[in-house]
PDB file of N, CA and C in Angstrom:
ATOM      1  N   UNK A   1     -19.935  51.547  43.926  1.00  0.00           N
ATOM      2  CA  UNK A   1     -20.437  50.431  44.690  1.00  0.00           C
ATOM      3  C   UNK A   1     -20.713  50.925  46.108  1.00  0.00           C
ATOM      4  N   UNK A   2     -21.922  50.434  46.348  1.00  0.00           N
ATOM      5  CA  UNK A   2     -21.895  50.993  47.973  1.00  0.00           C
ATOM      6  C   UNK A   2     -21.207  49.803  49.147  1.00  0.00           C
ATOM      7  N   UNK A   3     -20.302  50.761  49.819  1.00  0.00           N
ATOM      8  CA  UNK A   3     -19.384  49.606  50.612  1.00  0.00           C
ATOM      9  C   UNK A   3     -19.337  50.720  52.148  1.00  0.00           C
ATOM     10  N   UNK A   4     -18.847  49.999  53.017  1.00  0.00           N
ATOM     11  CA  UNK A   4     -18.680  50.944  53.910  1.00  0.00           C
ATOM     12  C   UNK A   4     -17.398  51.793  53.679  1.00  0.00           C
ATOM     13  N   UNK A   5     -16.925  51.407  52.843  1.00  0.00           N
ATOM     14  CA  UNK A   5     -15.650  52.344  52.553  1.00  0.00           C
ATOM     15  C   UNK A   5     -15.653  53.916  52.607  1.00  0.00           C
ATOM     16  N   UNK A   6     -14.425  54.588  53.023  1.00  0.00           N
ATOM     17  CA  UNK A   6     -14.889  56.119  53.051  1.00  0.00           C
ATOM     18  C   UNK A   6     -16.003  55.910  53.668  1.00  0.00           C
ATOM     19  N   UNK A   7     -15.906  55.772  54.921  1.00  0.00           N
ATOM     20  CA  UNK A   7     -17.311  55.801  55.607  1.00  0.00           C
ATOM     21  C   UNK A   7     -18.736  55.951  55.051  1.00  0.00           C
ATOM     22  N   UNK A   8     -18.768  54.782  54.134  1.00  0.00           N
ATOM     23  CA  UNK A   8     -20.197  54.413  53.416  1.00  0.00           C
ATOM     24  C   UNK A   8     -20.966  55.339  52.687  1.00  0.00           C
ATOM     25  N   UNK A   9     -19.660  56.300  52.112  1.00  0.00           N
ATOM     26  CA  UNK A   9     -19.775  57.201  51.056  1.00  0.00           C
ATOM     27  C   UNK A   9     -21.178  56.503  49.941  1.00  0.00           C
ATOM     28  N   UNK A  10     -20.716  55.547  49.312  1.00  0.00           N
ATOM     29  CA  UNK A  10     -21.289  55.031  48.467  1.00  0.00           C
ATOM     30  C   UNK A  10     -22.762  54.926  48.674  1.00  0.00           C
ATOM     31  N   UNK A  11     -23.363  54.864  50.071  1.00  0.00           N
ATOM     32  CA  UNK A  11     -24.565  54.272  50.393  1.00  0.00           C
ATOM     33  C   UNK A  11     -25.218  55.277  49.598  1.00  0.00           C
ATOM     34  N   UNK A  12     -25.015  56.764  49.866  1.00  0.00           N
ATOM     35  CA  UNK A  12     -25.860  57.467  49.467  1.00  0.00           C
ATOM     36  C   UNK A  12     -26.193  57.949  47.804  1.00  0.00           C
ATOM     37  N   UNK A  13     -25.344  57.189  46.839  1.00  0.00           N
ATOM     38  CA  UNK A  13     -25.562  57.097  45.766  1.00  0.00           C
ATOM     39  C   UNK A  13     -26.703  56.549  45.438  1.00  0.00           C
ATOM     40  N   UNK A  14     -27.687  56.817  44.151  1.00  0.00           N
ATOM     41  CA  UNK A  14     -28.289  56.414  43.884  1.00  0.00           C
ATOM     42  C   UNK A  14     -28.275  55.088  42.961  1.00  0.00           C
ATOM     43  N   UNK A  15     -27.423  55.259  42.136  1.00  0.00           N
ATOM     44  CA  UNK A  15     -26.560  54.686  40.552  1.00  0.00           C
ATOM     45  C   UNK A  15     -25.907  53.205  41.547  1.00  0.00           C
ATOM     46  N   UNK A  16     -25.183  53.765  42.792  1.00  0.00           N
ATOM     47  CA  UNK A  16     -24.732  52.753  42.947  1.00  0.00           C
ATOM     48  C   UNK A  16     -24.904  51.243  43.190  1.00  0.00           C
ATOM     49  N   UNK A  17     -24.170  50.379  43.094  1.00  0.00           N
ATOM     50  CA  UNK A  17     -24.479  48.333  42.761  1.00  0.00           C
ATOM     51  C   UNK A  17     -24.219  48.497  44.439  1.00  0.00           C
ATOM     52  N   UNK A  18     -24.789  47.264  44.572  1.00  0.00           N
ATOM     53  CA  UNK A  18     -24.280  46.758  46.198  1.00  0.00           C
ATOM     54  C   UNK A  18     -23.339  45.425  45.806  1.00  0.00           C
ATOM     55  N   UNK A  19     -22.730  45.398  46.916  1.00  0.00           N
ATOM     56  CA  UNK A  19     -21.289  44.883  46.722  1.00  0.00           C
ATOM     57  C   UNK A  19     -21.889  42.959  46.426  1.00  0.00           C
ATOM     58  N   UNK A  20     -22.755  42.617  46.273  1.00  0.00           N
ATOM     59  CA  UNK A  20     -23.110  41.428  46.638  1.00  0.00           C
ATOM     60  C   UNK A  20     -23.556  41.622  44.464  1.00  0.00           C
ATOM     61  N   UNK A  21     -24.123  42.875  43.984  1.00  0.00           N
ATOM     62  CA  UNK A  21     -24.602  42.210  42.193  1.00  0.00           C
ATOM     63  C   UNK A  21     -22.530  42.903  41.401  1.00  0.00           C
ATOM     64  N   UNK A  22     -22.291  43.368  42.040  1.00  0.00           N
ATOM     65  CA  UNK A  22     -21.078  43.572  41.390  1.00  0.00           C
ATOM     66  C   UNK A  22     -19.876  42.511  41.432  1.00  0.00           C
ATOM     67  N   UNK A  23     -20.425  41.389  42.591  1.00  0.00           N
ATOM     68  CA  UNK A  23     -19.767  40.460  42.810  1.00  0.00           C
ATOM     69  C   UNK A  23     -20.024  39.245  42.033  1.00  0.00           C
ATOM     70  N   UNK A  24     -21.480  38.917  41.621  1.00  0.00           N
ATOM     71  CA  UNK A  24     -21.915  38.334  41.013  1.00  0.00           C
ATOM     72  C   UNK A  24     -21.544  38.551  39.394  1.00  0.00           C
ATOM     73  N   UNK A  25     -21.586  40.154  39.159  1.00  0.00           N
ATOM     74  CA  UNK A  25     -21.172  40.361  38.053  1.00  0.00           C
ATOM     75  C   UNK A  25     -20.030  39.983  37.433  1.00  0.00           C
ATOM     76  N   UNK A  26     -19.132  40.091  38.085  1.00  0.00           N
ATOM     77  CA  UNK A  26     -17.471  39.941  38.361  1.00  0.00           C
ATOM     78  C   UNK A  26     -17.149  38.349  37.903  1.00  0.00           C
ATOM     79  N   UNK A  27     -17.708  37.458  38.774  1.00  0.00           N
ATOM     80  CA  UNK A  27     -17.927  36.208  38.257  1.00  0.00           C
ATOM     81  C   UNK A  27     -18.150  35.931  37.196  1.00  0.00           C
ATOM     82  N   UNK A  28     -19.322  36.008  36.717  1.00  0.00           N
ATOM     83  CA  UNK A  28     -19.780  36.337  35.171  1.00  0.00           C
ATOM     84  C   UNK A  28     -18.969  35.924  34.377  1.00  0.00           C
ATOM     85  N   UNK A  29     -18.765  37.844  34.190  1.00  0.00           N
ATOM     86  CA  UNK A  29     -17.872  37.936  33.462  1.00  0.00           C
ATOM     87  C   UNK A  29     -16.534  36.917  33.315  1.00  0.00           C
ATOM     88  N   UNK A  30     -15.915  36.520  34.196  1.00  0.00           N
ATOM     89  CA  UNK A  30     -15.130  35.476  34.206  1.00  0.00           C
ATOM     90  C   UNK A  30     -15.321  34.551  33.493  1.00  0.00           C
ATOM     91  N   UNK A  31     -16.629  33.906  33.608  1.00  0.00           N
ATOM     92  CA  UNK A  31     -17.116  33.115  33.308  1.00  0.00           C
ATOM     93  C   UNK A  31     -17.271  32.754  31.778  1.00  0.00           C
ATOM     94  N   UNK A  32     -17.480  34.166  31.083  1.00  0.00           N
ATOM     95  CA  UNK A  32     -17.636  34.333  30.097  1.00  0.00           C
ATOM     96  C   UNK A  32     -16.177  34.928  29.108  1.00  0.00           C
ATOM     97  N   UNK A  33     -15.522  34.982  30.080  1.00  0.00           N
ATOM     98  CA  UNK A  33     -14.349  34.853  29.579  1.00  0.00           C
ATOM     99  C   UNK A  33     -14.284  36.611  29.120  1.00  0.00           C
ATOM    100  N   UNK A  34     -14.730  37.622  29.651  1.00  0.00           N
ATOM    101  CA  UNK A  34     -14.387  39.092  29.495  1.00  0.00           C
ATOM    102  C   UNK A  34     -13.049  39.536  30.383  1.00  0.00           C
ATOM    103  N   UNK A  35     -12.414  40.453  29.814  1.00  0.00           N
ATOM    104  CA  UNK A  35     -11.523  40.994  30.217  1.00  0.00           C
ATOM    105  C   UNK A  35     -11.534  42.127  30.932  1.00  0.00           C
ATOM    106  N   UNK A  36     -12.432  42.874  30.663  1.00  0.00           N
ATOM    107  CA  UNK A  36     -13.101  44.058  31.296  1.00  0.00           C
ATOM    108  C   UNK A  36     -14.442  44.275  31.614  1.00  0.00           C
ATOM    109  N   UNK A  37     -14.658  44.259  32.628  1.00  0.00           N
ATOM    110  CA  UNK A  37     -16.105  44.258  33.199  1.00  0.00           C
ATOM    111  C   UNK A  37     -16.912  45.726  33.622  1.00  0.00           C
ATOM    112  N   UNK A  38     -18.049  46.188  32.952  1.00  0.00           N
ATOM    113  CA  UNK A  38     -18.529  46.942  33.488  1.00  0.00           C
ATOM    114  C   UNK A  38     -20.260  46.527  33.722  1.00  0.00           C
ATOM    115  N   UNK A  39     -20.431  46.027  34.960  1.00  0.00           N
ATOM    116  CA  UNK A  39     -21.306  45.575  35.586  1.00  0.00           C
ATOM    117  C   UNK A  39     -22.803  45.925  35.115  1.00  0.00           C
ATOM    118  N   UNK A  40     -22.894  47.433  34.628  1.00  0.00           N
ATOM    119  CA  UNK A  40     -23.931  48.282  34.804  1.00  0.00           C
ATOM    120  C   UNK A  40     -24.249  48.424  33.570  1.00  0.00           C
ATOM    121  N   UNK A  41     -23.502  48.542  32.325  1.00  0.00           N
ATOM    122  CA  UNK A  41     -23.711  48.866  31.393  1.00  0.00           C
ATOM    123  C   UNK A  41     -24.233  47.701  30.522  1.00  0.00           C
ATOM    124  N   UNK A  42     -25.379  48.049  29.608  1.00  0.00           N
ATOM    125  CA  UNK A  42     -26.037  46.978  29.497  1.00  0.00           C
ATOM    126  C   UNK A  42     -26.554  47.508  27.917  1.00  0.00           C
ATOM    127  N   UNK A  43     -26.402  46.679  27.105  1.00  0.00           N
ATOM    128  CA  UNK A  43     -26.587  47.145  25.695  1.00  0.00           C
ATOM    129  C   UNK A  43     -25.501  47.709  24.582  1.00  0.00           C
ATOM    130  N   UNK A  44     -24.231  48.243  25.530  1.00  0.00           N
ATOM    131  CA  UNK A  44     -23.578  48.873  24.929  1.00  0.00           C
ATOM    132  C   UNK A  44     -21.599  47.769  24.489  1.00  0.00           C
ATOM    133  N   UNK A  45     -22.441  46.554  24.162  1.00  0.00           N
ATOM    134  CA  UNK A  45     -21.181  45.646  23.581  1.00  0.00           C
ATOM    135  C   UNK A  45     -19.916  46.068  23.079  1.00  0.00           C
ATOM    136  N   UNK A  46     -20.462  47.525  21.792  1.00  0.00           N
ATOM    137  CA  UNK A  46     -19.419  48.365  20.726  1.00  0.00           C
ATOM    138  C   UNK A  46     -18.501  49.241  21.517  1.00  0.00           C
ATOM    139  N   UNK A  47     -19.154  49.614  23.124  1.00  0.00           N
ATOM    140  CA  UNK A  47     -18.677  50.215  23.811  1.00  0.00           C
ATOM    141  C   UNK A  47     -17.203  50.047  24.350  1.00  0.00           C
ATOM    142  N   UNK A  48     -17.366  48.784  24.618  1.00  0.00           N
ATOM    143  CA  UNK A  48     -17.030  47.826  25.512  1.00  0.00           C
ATOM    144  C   UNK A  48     -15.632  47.110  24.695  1.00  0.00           C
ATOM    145  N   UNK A  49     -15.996  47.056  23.749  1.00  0.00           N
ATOM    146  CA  UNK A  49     -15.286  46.457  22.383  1.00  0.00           C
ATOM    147  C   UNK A  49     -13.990  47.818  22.260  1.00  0.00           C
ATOM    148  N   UNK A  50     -14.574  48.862  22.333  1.00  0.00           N
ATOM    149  CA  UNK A  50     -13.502  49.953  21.958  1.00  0.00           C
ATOM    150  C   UNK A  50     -12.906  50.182  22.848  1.00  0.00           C
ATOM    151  N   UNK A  51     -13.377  50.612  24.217  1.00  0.00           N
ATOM    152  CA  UNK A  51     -12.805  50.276  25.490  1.00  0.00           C
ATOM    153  C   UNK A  51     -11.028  49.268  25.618  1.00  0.00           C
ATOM    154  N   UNK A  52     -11.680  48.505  24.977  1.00  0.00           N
ATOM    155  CA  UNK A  52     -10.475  47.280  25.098  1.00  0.00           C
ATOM    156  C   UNK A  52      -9.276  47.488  23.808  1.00  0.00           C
ATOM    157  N   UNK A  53     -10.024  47.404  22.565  1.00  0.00           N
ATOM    158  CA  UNK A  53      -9.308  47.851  21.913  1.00  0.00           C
ATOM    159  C   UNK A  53      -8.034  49.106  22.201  1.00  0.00           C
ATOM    160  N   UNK A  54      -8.880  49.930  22.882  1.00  0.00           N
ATOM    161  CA  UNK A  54      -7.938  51.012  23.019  1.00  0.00           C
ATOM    162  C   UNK A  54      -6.999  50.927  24.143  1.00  0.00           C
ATOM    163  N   UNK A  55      -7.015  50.063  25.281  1.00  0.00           N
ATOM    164  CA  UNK A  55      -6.792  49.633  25.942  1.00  0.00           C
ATOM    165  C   UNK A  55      -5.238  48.848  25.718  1.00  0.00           C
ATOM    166  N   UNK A  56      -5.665  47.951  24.590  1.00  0.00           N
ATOM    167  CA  UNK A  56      -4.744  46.985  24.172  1.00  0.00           C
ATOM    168  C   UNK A  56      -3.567  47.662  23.424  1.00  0.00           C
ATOM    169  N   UNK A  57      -3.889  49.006  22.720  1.00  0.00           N
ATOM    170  CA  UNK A  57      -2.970  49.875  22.091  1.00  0.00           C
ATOM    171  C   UNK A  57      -2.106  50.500  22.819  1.00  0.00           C
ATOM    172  N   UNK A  58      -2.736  51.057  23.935  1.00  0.00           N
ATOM    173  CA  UNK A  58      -2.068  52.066  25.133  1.00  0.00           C
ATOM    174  C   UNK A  58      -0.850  51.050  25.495  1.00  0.00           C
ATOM    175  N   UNK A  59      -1.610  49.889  25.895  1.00  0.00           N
ATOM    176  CA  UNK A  59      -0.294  48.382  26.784  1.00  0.00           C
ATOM    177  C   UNK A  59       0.572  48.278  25.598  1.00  0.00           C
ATOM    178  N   UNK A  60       0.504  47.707  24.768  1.00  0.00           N
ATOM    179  CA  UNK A  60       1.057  47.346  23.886  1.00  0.00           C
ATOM    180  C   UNK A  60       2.143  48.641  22.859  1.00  0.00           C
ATOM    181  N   UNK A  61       1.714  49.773  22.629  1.00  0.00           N
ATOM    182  CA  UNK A  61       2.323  51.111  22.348  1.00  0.00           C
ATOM    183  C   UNK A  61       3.045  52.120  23.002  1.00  0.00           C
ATOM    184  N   UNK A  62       2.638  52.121  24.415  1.00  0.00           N
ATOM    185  CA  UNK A  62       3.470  52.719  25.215  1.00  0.00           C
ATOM    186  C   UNK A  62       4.335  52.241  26.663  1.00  0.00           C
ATOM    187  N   UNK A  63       4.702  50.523  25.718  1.00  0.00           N
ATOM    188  CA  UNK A  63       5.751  50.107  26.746  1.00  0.00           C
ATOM    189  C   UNK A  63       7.082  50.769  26.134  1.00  0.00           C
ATOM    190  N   UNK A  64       7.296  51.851  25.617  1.00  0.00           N
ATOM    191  CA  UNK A  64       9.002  51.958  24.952  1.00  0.00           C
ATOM    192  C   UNK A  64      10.136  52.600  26.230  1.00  0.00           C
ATOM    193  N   UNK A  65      11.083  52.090  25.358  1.00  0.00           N
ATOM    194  CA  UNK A  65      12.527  52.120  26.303  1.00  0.00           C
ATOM    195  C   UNK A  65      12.651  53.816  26.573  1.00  0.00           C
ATOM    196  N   UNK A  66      11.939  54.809  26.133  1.00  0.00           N
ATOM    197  CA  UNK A  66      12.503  56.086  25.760  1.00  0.00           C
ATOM    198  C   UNK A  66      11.363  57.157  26.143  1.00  0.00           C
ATOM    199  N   UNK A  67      11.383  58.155  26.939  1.00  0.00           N
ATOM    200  CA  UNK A  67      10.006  59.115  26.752  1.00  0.00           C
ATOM    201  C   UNK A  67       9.809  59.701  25.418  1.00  0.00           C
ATOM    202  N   UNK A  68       8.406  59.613  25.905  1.00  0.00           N
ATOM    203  CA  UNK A  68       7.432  60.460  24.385  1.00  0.00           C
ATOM    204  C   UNK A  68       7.766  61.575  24.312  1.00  0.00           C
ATOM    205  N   UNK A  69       8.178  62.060  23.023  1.00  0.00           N
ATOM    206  CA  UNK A  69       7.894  63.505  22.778  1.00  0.00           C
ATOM    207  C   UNK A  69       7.745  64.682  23.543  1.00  0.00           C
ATOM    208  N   UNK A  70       6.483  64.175  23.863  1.00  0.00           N
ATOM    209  CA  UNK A  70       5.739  65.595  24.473  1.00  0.00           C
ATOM    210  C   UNK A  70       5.942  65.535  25.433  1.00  0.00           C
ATOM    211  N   UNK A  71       6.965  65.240  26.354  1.00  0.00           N
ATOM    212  CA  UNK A  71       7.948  64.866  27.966  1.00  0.00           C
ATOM    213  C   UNK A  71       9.330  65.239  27.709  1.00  0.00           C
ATOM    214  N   UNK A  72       9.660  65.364  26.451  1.00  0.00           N
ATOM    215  CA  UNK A  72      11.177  65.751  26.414  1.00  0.00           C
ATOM    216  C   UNK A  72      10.666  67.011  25.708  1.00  0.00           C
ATOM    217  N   UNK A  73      10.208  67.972  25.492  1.00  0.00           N
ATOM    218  CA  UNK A  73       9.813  68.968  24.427  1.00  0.00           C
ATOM    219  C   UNK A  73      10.199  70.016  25.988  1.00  0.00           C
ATOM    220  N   UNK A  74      10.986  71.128  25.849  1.00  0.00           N
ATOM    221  CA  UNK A  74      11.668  72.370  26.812  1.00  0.00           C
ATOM    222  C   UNK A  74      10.678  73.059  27.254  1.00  0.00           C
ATOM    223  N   UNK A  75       9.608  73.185  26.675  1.00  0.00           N
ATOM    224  CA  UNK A  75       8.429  74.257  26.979  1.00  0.00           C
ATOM    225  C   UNK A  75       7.684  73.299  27.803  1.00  0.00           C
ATOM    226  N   UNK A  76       7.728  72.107  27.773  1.00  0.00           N
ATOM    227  CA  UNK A  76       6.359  71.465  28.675  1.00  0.00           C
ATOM    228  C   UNK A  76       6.823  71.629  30.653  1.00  0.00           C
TER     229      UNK A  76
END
């Protein structure tokens, strides 16, 4: 997004939204009742769909009381 942030890093992107359609977007989406918004991407629903899905696995799978595996393993 181009913002003055980081001293208006963003301006010089090409790709980048101005803070006024990402805001609009944002709404939207609300509106429409999405959970995850990606402003720009346009066509890609299945994307978007897996995105979340996988999303929902990570929250939901790696709240446990205990580290994973591959955090208690001596060599890591």
């Amino acid at each position: 997004m181009a913002t003055e942030w980081n001293s208006g890093a963003g301006h010089n992107i090409p790709w980048a939204m101005t803070p006024q359609d990402v805001a609009s977007a944002s709404l939207a989406g609300l509106r429409l009742g999405e959970t995850v918004r990606a402003p720009g991407l346009e066509h890609l629903d299945s994307a978007l769909d897996a995105l979340l899905t996988a999303e929902t696995a990570v929250v939901a799978g790696g709240n446990q009381p205990t580290l994973a595996a591959r955090y208690t393993d001596p060599r890591a």
